[in-house]
C-alpha atoms as a PDB file:
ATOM      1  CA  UNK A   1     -48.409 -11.148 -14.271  1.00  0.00           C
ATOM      2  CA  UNK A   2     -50.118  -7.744 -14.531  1.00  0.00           C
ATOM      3  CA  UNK A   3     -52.595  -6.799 -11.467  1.00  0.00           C
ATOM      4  CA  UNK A   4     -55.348  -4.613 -11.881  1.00  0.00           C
ATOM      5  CA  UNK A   5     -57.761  -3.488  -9.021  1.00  0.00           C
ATOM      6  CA  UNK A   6     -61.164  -4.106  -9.260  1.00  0.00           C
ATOM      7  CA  UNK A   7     -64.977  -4.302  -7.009  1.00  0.00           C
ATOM      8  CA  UNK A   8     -64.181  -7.939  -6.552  1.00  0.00           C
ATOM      9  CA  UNK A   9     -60.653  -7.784  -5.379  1.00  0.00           C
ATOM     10  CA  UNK A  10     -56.852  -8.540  -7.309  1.00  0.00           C
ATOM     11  CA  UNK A  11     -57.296 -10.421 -10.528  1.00  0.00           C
ATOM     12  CA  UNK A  12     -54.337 -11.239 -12.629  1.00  0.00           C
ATOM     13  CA  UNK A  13     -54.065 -11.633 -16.258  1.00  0.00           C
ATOM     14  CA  UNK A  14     -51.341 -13.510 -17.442  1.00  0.00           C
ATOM     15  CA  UNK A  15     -49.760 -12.126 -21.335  1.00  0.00           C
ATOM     16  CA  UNK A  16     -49.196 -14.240 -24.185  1.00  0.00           C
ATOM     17  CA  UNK A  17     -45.267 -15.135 -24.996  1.00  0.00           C
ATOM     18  CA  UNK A  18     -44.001 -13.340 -28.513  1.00  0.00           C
ATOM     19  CA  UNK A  19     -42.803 -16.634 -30.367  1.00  0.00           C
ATOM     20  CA  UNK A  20     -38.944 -16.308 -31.082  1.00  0.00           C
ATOM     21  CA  UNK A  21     -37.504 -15.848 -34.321  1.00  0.00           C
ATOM     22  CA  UNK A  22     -36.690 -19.452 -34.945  1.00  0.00           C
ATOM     23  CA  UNK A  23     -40.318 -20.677 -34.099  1.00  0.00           C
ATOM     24  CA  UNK A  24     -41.789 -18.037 -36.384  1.00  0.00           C
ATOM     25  CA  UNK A  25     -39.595 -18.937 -38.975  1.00  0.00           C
ATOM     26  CA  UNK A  26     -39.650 -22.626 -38.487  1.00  0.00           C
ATOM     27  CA  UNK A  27     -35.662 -23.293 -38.847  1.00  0.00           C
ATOM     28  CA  UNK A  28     -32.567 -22.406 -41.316  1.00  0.00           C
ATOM     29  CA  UNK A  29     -33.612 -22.313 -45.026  1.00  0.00           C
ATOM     30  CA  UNK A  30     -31.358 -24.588 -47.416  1.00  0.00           C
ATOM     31  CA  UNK A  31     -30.355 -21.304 -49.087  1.00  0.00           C
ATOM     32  CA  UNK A  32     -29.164 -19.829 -45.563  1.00  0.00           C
ATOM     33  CA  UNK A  33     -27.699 -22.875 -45.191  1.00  0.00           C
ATOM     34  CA  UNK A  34     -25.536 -22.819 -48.216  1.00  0.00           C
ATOM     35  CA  UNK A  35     -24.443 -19.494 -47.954  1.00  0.00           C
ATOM     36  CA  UNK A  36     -22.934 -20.569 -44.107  1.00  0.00           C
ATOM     37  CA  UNK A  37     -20.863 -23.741 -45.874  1.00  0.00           C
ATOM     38  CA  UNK A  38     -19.934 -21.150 -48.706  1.00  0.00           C
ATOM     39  CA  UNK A  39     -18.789 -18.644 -46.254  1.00  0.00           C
ATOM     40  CA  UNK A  40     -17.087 -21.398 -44.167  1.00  0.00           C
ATOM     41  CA  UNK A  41     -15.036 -23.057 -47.302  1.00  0.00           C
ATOM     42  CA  UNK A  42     -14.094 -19.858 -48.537  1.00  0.00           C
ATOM     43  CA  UNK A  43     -12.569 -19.222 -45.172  1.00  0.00           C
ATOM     44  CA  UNK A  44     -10.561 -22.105 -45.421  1.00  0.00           C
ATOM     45  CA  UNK A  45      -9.444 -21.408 -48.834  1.00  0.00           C
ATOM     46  CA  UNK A  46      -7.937 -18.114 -47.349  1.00  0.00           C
ATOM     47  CA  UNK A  47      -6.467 -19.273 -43.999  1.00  0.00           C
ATOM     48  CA  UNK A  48      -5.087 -22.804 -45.112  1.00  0.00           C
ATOM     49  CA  UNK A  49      -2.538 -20.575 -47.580  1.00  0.00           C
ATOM     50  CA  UNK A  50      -1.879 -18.180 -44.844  1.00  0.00           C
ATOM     51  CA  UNK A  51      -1.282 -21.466 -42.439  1.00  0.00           C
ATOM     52  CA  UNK A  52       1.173 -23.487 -44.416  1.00  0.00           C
ATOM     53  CA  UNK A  53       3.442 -20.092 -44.830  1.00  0.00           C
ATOM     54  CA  UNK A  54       3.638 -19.906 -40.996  1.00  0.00           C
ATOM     55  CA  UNK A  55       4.563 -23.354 -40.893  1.00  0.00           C
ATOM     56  CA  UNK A  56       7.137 -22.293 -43.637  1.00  0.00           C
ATOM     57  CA  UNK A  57       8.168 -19.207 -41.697  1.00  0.00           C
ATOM     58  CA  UNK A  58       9.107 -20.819 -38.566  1.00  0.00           C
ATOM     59  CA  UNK A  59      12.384 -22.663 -39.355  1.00  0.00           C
ATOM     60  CA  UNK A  60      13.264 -19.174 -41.153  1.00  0.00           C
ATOM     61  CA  UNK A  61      12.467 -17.377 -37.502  1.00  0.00           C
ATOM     62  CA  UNK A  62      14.405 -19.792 -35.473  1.00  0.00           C
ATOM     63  CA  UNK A  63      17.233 -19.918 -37.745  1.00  0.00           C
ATOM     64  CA  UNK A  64      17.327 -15.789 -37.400  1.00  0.00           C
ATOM     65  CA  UNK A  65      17.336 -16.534 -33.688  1.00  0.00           C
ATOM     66  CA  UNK A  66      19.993 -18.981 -33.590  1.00  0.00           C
ATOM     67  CA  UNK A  67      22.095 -16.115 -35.939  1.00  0.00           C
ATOM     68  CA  UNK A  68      21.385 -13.487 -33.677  1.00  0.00           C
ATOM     69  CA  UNK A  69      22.298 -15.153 -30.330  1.00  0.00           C
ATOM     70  CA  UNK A  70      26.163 -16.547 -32.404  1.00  0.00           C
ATOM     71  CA  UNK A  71      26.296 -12.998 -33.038  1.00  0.00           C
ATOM     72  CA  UNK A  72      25.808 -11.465 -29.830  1.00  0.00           C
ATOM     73  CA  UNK A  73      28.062 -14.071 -28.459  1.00  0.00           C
ATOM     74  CA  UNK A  74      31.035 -12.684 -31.396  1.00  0.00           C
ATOM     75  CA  UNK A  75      30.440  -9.303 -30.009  1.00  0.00           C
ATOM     76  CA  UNK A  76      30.591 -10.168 -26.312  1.00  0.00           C
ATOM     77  CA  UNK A  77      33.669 -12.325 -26.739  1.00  0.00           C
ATOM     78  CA  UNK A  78      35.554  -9.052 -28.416  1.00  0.00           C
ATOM     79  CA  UNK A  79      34.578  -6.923 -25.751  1.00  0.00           C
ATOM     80  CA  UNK A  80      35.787  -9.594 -22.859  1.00  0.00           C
ATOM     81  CA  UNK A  81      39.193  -9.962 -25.191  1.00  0.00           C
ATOM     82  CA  UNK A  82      40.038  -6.257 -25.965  1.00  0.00           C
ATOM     83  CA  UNK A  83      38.654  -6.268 -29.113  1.00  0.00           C
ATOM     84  CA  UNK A  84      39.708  -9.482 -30.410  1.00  0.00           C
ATOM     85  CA  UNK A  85      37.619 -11.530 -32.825  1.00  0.00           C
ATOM     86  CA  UNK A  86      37.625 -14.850 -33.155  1.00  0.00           C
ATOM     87  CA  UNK A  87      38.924 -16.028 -36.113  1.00  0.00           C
ATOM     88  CA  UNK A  88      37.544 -18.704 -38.870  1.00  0.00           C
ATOM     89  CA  UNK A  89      40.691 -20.681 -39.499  1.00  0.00           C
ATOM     90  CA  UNK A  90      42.746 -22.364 -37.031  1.00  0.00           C
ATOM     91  CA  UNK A  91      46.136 -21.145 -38.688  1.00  0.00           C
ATOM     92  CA  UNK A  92      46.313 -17.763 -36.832  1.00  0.00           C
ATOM     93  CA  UNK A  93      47.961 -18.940 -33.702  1.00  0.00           C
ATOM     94  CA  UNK A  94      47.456 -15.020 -32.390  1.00  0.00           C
ATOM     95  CA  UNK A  95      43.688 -15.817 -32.378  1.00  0.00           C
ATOM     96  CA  UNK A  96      41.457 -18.899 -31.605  1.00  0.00           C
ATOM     97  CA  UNK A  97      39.187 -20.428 -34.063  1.00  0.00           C
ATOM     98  CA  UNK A  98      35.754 -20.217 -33.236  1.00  0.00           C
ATOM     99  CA  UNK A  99      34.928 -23.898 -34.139  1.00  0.00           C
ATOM    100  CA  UNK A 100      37.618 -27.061 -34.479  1.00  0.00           C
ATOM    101  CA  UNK A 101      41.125 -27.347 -33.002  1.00  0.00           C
ATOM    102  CA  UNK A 102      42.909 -28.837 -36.632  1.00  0.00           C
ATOM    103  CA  UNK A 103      42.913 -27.288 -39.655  1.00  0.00           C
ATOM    104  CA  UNK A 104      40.132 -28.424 -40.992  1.00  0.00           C
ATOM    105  CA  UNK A 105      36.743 -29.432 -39.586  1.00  0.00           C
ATOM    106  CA  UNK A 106      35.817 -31.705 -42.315  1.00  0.00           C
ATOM    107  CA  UNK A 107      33.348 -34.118 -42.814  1.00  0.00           C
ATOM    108  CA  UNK A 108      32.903 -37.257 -41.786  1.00  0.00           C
ATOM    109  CA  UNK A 109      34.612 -36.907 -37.712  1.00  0.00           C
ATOM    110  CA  UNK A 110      33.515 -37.402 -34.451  1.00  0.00           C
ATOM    111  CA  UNK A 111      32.943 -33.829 -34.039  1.00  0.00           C
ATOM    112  CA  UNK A 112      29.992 -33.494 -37.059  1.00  0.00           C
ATOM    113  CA  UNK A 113      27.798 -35.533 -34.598  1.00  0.00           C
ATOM    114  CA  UNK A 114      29.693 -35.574 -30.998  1.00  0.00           C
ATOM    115  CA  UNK A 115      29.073 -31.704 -29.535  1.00  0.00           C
ATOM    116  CA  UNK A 116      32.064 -32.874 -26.596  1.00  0.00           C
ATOM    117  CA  UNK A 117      34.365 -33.267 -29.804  1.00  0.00           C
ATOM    118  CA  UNK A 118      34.064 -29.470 -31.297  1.00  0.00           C
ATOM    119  CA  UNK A 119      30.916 -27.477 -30.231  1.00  0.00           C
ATOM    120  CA  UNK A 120      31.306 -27.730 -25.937  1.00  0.00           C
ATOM    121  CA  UNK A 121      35.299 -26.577 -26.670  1.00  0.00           C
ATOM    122  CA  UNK A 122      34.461 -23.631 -28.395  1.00  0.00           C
ATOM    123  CA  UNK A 123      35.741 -20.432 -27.255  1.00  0.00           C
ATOM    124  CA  UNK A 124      32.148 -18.785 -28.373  1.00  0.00           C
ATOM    125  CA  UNK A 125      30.458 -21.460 -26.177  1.00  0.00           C
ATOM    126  CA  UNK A 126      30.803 -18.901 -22.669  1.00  0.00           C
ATOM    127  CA  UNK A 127      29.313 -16.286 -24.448  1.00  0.00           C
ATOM    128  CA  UNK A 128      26.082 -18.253 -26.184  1.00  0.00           C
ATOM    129  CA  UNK A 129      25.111 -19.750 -22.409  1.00  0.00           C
ATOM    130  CA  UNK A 130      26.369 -23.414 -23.720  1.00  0.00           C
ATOM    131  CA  UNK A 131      23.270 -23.456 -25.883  1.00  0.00           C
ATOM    132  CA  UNK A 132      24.116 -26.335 -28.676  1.00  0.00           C
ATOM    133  CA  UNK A 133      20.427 -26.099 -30.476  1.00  0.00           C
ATOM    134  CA  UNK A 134      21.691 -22.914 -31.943  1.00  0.00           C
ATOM    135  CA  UNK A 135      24.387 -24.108 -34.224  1.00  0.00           C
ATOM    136  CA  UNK A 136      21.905 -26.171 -36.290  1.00  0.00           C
ATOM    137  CA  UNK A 137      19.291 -24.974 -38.714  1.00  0.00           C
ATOM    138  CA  UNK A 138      15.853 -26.474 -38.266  1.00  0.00           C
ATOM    139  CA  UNK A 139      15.543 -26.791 -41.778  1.00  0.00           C
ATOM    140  CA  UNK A 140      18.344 -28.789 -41.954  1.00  0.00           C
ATOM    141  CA  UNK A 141      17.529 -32.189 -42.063  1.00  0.00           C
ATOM    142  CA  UNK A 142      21.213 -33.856 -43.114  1.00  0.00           C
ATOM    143  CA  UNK A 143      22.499 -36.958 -40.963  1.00  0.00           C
ATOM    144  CA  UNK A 144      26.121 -38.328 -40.526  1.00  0.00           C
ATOM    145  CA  UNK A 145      27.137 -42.001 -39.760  1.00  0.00           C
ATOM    146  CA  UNK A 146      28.000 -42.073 -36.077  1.00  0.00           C
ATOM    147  CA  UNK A 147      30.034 -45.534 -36.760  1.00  0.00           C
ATOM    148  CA  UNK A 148      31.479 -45.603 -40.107  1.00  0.00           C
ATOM    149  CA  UNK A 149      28.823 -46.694 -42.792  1.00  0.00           C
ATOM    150  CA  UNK A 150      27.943 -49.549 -40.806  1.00  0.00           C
ATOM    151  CA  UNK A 151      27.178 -47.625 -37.896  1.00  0.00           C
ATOM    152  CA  UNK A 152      24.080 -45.733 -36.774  1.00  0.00           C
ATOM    153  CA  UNK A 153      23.408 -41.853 -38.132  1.00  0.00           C
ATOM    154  CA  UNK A 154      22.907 -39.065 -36.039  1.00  0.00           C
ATOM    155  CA  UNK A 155      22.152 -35.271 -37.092  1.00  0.00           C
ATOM    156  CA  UNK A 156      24.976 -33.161 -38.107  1.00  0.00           C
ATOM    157  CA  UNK A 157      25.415 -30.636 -35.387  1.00  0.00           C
ATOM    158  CA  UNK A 158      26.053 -27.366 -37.523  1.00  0.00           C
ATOM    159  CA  UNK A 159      24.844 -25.579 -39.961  1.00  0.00           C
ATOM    160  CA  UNK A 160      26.473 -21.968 -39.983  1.00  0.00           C
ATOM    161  CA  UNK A 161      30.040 -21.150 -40.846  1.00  0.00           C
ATOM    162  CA  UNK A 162      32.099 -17.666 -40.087  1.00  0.00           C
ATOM    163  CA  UNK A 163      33.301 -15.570 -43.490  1.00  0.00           C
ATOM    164  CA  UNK A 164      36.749 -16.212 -43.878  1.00  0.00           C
ATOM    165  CA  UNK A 165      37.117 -12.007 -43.924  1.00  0.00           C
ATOM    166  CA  UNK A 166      38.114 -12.882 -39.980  1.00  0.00           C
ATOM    167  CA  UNK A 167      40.450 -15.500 -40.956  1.00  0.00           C
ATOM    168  CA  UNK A 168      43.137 -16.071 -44.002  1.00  0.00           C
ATOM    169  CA  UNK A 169      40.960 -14.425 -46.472  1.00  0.00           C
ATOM    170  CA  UNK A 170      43.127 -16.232 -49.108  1.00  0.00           C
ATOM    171  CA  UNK A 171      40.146 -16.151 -51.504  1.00  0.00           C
ATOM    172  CA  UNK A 172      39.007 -12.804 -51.183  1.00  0.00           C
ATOM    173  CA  UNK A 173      42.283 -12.205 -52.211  1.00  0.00           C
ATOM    174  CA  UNK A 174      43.730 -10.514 -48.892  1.00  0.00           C
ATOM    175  CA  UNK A 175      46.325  -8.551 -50.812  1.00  0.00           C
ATOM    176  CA  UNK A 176      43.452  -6.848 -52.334  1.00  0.00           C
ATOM    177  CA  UNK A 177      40.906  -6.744 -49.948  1.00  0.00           C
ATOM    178  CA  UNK A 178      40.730  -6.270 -46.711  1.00  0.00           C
ATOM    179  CA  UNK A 179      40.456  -9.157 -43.294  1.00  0.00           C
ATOM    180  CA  UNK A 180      39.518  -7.934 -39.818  1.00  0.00           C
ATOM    181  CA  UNK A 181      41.245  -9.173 -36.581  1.00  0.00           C
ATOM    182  CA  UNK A 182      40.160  -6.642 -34.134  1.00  0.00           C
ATOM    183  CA  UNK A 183      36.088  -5.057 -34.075  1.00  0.00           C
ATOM    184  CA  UNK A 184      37.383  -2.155 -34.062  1.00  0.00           C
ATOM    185  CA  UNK A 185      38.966  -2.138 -37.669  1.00  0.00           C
ATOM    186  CA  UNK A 186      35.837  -3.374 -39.052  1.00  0.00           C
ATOM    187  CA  UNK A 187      35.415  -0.578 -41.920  1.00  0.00           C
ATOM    188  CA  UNK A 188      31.465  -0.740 -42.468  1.00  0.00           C
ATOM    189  CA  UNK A 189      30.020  -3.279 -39.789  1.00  0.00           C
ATOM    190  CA  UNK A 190      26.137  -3.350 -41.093  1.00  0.00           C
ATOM    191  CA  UNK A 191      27.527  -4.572 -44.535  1.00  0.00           C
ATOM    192  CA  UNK A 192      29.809  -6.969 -43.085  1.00  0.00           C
ATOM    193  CA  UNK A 193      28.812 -10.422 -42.866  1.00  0.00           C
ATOM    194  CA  UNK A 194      30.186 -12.509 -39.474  1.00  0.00           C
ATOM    195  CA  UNK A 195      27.932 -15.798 -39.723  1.00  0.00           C
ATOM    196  CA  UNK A 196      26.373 -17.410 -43.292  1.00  0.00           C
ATOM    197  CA  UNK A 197      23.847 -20.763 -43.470  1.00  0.00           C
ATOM    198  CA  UNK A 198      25.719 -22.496 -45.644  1.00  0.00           C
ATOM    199  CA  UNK A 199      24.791 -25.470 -48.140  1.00  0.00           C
ATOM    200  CA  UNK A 200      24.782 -29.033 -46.386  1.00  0.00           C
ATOM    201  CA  UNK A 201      26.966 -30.453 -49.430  1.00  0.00           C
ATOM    202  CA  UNK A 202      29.269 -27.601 -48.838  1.00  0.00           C
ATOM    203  CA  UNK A 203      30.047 -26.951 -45.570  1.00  0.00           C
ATOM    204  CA  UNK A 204      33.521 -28.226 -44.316  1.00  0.00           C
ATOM    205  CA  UNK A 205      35.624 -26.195 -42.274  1.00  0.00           C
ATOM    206  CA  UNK A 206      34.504 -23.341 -39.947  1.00  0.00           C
ATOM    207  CA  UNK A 207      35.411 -20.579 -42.883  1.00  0.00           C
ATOM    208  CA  UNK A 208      32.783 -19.634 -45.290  1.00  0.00           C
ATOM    209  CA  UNK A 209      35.402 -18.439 -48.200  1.00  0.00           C
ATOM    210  CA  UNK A 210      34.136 -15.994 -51.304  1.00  0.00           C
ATOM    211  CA  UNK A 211      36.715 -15.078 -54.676  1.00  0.00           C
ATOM    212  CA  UNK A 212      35.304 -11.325 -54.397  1.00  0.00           C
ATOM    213  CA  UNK A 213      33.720 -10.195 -57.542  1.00  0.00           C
ATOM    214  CA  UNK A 214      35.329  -6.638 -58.669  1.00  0.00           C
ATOM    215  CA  UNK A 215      32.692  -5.333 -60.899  1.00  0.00           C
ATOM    216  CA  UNK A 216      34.102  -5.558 -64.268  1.00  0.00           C
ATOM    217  CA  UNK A 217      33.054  -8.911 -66.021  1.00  0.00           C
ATOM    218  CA  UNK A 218      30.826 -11.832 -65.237  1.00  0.00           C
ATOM    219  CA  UNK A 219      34.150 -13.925 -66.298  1.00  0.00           C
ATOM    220  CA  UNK A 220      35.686 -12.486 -62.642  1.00  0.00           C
ATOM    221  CA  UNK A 221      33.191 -14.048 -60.393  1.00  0.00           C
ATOM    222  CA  UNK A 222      33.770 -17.110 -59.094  1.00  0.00           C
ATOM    223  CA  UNK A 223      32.042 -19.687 -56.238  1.00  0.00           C
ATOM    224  CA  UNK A 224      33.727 -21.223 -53.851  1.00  0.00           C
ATOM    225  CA  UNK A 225      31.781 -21.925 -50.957  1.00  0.00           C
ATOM    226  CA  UNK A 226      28.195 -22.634 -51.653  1.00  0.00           C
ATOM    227  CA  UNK A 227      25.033 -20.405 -49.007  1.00  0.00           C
ATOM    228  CA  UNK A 228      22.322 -22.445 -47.932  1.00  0.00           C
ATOM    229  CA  UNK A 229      18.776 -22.049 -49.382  1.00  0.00           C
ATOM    230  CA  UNK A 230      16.665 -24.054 -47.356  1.00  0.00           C
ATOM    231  CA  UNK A 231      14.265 -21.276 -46.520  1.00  0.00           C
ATOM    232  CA  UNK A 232      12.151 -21.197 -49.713  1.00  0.00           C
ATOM    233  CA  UNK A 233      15.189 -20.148 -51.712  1.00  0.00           C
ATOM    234  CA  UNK A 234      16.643 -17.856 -49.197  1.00  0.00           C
ATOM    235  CA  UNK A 235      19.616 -18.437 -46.568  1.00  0.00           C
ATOM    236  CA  UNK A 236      20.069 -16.349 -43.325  1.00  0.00           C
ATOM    237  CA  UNK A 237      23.433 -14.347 -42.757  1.00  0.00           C
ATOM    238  CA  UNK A 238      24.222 -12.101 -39.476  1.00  0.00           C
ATOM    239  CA  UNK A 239      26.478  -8.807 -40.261  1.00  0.00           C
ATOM    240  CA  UNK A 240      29.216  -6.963 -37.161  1.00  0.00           C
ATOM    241  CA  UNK A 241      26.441  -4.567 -36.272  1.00  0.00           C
ATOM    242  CA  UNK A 242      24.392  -7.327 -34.740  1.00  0.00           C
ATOM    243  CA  UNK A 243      21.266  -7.282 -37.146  1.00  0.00           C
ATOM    244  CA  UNK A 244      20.641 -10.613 -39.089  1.00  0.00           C
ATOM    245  CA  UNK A 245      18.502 -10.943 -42.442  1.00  0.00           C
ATOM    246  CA  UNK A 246      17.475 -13.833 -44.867  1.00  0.00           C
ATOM    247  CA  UNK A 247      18.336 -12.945 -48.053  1.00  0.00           C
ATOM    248  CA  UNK A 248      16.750 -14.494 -51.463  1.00  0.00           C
ATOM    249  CA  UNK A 249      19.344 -16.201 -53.478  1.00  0.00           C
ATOM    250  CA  UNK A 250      18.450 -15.768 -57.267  1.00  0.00           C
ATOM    251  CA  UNK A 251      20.601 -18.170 -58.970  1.00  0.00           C
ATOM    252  CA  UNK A 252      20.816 -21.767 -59.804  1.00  0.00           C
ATOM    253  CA  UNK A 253      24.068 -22.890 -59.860  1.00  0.00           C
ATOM    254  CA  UNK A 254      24.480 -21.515 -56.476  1.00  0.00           C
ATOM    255  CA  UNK A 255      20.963 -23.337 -55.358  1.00  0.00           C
ATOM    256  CA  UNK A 256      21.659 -27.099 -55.808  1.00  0.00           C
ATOM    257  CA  UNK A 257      19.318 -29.830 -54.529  1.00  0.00           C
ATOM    258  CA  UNK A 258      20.626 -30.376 -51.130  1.00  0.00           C
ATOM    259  CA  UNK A 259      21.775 -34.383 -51.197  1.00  0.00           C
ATOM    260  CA  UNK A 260      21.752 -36.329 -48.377  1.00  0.00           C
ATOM    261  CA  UNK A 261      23.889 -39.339 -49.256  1.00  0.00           C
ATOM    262  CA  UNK A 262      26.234 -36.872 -49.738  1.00  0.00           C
ATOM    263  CA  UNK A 263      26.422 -35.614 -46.158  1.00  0.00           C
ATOM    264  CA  UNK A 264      26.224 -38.832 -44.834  1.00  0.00           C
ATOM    265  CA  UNK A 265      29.701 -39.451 -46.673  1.00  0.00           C
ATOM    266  CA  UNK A 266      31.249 -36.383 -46.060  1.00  0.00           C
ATOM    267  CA  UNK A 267      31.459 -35.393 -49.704  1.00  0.00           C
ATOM    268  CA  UNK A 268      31.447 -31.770 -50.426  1.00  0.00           C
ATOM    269  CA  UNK A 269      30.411 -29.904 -53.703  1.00  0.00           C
ATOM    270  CA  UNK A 270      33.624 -28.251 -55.326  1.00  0.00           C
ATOM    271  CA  UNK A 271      32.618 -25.256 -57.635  1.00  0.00           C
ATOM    272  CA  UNK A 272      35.283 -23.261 -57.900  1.00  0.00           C
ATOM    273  CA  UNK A 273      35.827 -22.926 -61.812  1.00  0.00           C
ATOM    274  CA  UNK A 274      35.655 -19.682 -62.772  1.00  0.00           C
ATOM    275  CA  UNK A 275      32.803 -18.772 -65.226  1.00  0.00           C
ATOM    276  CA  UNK A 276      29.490 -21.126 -66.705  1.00  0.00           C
ATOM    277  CA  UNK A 277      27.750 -19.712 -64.237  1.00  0.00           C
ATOM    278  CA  UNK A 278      24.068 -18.309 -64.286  1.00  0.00           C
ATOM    279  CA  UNK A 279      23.029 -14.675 -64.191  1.00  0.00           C
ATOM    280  CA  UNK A 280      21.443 -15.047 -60.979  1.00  0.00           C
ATOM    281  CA  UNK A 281      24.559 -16.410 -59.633  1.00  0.00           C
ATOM    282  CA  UNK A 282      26.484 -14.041 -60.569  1.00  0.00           C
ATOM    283  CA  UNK A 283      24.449 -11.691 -58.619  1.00  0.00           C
ATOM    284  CA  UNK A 284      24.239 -13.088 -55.734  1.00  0.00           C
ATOM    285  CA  UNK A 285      27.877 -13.760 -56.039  1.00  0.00           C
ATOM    286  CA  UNK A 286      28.208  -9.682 -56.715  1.00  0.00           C
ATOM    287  CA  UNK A 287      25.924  -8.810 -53.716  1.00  0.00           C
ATOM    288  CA  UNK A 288      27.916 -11.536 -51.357  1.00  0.00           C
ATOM    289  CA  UNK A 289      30.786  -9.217 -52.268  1.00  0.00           C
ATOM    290  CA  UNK A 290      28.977  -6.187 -51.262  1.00  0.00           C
ATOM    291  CA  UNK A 291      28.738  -7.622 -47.474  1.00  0.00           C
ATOM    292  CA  UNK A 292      31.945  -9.060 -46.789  1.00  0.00           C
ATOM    293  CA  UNK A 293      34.765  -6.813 -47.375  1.00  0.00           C
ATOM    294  CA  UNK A 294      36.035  -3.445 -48.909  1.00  0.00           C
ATOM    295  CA  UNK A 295      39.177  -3.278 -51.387  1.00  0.00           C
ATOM    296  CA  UNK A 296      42.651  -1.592 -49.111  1.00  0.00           C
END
């Protein structure tokens, strides 16, 4: 209202509203419109990509997690123990094994799907706050009969194994190369490799063993224990220094189809012939050897 003074006293004049935009124009073209659901499906186009690899991504990211907190538990135990590691192999009675009580924690027992039988005796257990969830991969999916095959299944409780460089080392060989029983004589600890995903068909006792390649022929390398590669290809590995990675297999013999009939039965994949293997397995066998040991 807008008063102006006059002979005859206040008189007010009321102003005309501006129509808006939207009355003036009468609405959303269909060409407007079209360019919004263009701009909205190319959107999705971009972000449904991006979504799926954080979906991928996750497993990967707890795995690393699960690594990391083994790891600092390996470290902590040493430093409680005056330097003493754990060991991977239950045949060095001057050092407890990190997982299992027999020589070998093979597949099918009690202890593959009963955390009382192996995991809650551990020696590592203290030092990881009694956390079980971190001993299994979320990727992996493999079961184990709880019964016999006419039993019920259950999930197999781990996933990760310890290089036998803190054990035996009978495949490395240890004549040539050498095993760690103290931190302290741990020769390059950020090339070093403690904990390894390995390959649900291959896991079997707590030692993840490797033949180390020494440089000179393809005909030298050979598998023995099988990584995992259930993230995309890639398998996650913690190293003495405390820093874990997921590394990107390139091979195919060392990438088989994980099976799990095979798992339920306890079968494990033997490929330890020397040779007839791939070029990408070779060097990932090669680079394996970079990160466990050094020659004497």
């Amino acid at each position: 209202m807008t008063p102006f003074s006059g002979e005859k006293g206040m008189v007010s004049v009321s102003a005309s509203p501006t129509p808006s935009l939207a009355a003036q124009r009468g609405g959303f073209t269909l060409v407007e419109l079209l360019v919004v659901l263009v701009t909205i499906t190319v959107l999705a186009t971009l972000l449904v990509p991006a979504l799926s690899q954080t979906k991928l991504k996750a497993p990967a990211l707890t795995c690393m997690s699960n690594l990391k907190q083994m790891q600092l538990g390996w470290e902590l135990y040493a430093g409680e123990y005056n330097d003493l590691l754990l060991t991977s192999r239950t045949t060095i009675v001057t050092r407890p094994p990190w997982i299992g009580d027999t020589w070998n924690y093979n597949l099918p027992s009690q202890g593959d799907w009963d955390p009382r039988f192996y995991l809650d005796r551990s020696p590592l257990m203290p030092f990881v706050g009694r956390n079980r969830s971190i001993w299994r991969c979320p990727s992996d999916t493999t079961q184990v009969y709880t019964n016999g095959s006419s039993g019920g299944m259950a999930p197999r409780l781990r996933t990760y194994s310890m290089s036998d460089v803190f054990g035996t080392g009978m495949w490395l060989p240890n004549t040539t190369y050498k095993v760690y029983g103290k931190l302290s004589e741990i020769t390059n600890a950020s090339s070093t490799c403690v904990f390894i995903e390995e390959h649900p068909n291959s896991i079997n006792d707590g030692a993840f063993s490797l033949r180390m390649a020494n440089g000179l022929a393809d005909a030298s390398v050979q598998l023995v224990d099988i990584p995992a590669s259930m993230h995309a290809g890639a398998g996650t590995l913690s190293f003495a220094d405390g820093h874990v990675e997921i590394h990107k297999w390139r091979g195919t013999v060392d990438q088989p189809p994980v099976s799990l009939a095979m798992a339920l039965t306890g079968t494990t994949l033997q490929q330890t012939g020397i040779g007839n293997l791939d070029s990408g397995t070779v060097a990932d066998m090669r680079w394996l050897s970079s990160v466990t040991t050094v020659a004497k």
